[in-house]
N, C-alpha and C. Protein backbone atom coordinates (compact mmCIF):
# COMPACT_ATOMS: atom_id res chain seq x y z
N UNK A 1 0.83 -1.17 0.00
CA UNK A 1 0.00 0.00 0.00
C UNK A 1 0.89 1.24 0.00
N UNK A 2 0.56 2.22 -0.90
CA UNK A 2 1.17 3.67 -0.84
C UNK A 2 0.72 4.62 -0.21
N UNK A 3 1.34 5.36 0.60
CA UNK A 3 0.56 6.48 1.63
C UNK A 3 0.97 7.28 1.46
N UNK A 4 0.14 8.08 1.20
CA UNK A 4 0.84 10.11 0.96
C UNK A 4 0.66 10.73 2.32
N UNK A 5 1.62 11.03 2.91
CA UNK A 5 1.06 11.78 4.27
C UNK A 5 1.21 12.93 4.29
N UNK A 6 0.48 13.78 4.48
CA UNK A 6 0.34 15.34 4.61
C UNK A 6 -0.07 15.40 6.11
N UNK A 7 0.98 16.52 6.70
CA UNK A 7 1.07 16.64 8.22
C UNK A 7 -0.18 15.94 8.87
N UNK A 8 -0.41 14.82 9.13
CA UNK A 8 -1.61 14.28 10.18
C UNK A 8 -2.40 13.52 9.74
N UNK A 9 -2.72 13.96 8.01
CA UNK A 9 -3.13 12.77 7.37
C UNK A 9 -3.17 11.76 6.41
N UNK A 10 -3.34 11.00 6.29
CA UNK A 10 -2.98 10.04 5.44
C UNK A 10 -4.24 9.62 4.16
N UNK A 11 -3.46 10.01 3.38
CA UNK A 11 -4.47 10.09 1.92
C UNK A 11 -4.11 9.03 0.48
N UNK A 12 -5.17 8.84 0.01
CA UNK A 12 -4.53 8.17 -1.65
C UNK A 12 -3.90 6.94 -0.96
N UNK A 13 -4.10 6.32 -0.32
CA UNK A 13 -3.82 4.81 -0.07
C UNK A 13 -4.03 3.73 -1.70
N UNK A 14 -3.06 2.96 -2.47
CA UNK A 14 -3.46 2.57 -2.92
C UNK A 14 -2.19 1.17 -2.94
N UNK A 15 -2.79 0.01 -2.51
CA UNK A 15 -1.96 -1.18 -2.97
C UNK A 15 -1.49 -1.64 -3.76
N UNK A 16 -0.19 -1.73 -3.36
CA UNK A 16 0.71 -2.27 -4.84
C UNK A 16 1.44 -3.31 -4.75
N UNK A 17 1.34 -4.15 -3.56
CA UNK A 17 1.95 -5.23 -3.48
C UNK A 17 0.88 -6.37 -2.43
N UNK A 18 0.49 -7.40 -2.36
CA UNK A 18 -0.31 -7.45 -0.96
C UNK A 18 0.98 -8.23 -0.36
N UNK A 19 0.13 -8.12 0.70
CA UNK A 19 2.08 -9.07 1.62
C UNK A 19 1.72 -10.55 1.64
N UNK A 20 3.03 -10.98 1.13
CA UNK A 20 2.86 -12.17 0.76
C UNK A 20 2.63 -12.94 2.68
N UNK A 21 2.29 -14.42 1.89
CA UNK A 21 2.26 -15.60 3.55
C UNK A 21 2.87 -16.73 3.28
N UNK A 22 3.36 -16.86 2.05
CA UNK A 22 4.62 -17.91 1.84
C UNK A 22 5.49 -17.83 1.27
N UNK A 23 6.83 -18.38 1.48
CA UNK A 23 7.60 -18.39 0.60
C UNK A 23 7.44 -18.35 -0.93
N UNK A 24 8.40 -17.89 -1.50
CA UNK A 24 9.85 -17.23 -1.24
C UNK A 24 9.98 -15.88 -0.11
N UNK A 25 8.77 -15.35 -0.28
CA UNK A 25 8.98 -13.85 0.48
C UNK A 25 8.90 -13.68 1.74
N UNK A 26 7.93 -13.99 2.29
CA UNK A 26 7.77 -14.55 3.72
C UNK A 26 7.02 -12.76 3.75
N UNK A 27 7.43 -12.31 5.35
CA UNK A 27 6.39 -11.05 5.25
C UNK A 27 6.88 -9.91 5.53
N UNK A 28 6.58 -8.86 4.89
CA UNK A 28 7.42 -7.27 5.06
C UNK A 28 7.73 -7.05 6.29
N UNK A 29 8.94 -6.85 6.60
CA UNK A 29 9.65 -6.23 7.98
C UNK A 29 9.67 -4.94 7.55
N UNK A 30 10.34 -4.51 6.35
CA UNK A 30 10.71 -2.94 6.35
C UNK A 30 10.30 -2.35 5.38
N UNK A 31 10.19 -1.06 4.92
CA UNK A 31 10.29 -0.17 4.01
C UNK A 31 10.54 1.35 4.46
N UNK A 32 11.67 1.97 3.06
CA UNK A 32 11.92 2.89 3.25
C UNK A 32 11.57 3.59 1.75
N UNK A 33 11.69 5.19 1.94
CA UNK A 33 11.50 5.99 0.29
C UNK A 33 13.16 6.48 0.19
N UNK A 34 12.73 6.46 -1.56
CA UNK A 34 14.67 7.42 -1.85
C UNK A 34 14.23 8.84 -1.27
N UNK A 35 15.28 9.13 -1.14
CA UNK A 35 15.44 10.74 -0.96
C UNK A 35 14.72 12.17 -1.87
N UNK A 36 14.89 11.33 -2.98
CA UNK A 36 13.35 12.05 -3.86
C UNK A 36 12.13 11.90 -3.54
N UNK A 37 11.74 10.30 -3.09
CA UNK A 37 10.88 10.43 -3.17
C UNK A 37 9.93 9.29 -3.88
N UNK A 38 10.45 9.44 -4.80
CA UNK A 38 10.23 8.52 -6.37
C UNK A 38 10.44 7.25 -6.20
N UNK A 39 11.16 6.34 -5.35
CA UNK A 39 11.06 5.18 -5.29
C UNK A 39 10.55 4.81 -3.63
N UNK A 40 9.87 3.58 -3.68
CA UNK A 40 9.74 2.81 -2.32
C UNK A 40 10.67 1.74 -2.30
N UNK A 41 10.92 1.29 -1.38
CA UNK A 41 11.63 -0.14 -0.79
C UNK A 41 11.25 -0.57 -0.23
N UNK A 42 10.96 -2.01 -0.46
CA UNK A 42 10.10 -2.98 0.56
C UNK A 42 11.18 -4.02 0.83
N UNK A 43 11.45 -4.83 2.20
CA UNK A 43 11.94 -6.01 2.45
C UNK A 43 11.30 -6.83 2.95
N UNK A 44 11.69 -8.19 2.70
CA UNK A 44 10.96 -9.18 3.18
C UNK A 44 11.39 -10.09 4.06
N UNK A 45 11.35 -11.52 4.68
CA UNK A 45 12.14 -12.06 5.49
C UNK A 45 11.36 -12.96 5.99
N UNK A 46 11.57 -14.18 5.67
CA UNK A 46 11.06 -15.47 6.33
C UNK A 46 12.27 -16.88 7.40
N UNK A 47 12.13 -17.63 7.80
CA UNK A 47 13.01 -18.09 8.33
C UNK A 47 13.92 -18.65 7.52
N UNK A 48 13.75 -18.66 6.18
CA UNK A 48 14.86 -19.36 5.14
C UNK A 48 15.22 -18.69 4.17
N UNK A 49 14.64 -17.06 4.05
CA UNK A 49 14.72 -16.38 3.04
C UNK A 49 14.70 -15.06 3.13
N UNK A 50 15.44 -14.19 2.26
CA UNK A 50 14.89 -12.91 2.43
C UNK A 50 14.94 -12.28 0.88
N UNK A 51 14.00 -11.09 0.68
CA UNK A 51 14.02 -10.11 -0.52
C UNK A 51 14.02 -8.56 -0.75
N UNK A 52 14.66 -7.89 -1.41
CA UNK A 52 14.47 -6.41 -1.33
C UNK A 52 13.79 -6.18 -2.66
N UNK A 53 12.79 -5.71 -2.75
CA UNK A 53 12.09 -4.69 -3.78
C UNK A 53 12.09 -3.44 -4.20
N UNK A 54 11.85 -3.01 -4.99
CA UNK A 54 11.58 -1.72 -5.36
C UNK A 54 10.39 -1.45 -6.33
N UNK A 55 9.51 -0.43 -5.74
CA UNK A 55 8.36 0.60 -6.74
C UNK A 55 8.91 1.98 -7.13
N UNK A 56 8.44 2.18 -8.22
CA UNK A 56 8.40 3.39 -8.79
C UNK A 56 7.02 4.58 -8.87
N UNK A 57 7.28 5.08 -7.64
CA UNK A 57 6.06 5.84 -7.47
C UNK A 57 5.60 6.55 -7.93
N UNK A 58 6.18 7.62 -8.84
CA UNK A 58 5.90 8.08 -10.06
C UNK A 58 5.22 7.34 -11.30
N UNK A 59 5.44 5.98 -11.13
CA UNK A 59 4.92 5.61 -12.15
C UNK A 59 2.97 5.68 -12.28
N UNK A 60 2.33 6.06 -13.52
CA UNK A 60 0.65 5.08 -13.26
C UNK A 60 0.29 4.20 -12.53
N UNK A 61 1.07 3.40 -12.97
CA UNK A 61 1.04 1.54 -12.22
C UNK A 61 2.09 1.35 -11.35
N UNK A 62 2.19 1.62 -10.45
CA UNK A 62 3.93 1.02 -9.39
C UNK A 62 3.70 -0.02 -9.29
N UNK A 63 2.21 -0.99 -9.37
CA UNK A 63 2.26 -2.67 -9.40
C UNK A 63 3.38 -3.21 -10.42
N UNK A 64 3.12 -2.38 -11.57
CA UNK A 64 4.09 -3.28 -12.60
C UNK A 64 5.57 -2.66 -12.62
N UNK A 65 6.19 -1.85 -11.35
CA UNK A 65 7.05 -1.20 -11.84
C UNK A 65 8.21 -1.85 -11.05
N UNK A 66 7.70 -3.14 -9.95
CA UNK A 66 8.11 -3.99 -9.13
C UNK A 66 9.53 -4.24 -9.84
N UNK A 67 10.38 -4.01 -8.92
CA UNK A 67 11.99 -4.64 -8.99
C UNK A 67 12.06 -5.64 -7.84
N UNK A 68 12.93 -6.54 -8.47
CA UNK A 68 13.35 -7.90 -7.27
C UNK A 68 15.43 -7.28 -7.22
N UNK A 69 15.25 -6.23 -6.08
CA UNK A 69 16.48 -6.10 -6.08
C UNK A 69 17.99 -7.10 -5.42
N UNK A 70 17.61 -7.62 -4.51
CA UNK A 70 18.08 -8.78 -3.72
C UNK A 70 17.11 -9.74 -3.99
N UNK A 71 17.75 -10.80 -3.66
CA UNK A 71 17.03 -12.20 -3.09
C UNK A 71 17.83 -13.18 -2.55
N UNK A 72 17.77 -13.52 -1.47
CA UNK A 72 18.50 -14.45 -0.95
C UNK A 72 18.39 -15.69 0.03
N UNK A 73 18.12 -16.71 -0.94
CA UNK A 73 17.63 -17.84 -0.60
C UNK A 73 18.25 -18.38 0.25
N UNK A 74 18.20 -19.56 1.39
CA UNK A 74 18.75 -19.55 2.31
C UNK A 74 19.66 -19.01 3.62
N UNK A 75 19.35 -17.62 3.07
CA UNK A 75 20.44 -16.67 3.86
C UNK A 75 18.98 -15.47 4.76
N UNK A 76 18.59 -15.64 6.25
CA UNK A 76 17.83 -14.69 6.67
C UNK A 76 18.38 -13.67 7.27
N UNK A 77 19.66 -12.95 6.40
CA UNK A 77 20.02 -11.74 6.87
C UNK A 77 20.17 -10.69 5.82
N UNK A 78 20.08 -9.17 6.13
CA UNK A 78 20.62 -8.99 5.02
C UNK A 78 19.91 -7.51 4.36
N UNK A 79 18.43 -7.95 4.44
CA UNK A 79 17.50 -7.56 3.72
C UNK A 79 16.45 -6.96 4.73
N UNK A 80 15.92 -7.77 5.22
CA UNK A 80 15.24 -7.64 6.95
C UNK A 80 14.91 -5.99 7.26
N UNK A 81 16.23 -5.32 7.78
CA UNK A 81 15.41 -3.93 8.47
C UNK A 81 16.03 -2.61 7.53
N UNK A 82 15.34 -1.94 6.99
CA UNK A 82 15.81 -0.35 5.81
C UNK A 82 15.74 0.68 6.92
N UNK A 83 16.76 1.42 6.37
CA UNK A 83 17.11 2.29 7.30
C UNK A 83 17.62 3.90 6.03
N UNK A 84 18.00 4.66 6.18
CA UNK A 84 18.45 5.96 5.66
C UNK A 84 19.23 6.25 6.04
């Protein structure tokens, strides 16, 4: 889900990923935005796996604008908590 927040409230909610409940992805721990703005980051993290994503929020569709930036199968570190 995308959230525009303007001081207090939160507007234009619209889903672009639902969170997954099984592998490979297991379930969002983190997300952060670039410094523009323009992109989101989502991570994921299950007990055998983890993934980093990316949307393009600018885009019409950020459903289809999905990047699989990491993935790392057997390894649950890594990916887990986004920070700035």
């Amino acid at each position: 889900m995308i959230l525009i927040v303007v001081p207090g409230v939160i507007s234009n909610p619209v889903t672009i990923h639902p969170e997954p409940t099984t592998a490979p992805y297991g379930r969002f721990v983190g997300c952060e935005f670039s410094g523009s703005g323009r992109f989101l980051y989502v991570s994921t993290y299950n007990t055998i796996e983890s993934a980093l994503f990316q949307y393009d929020l600018l885009s019409s569709n950020p459903v289809a604008t999905r990047c699989t930036l990491e993935y790392n199968p057997g390894i649950r570190v890594g990916n887990g908590f986004l920070r700035r």
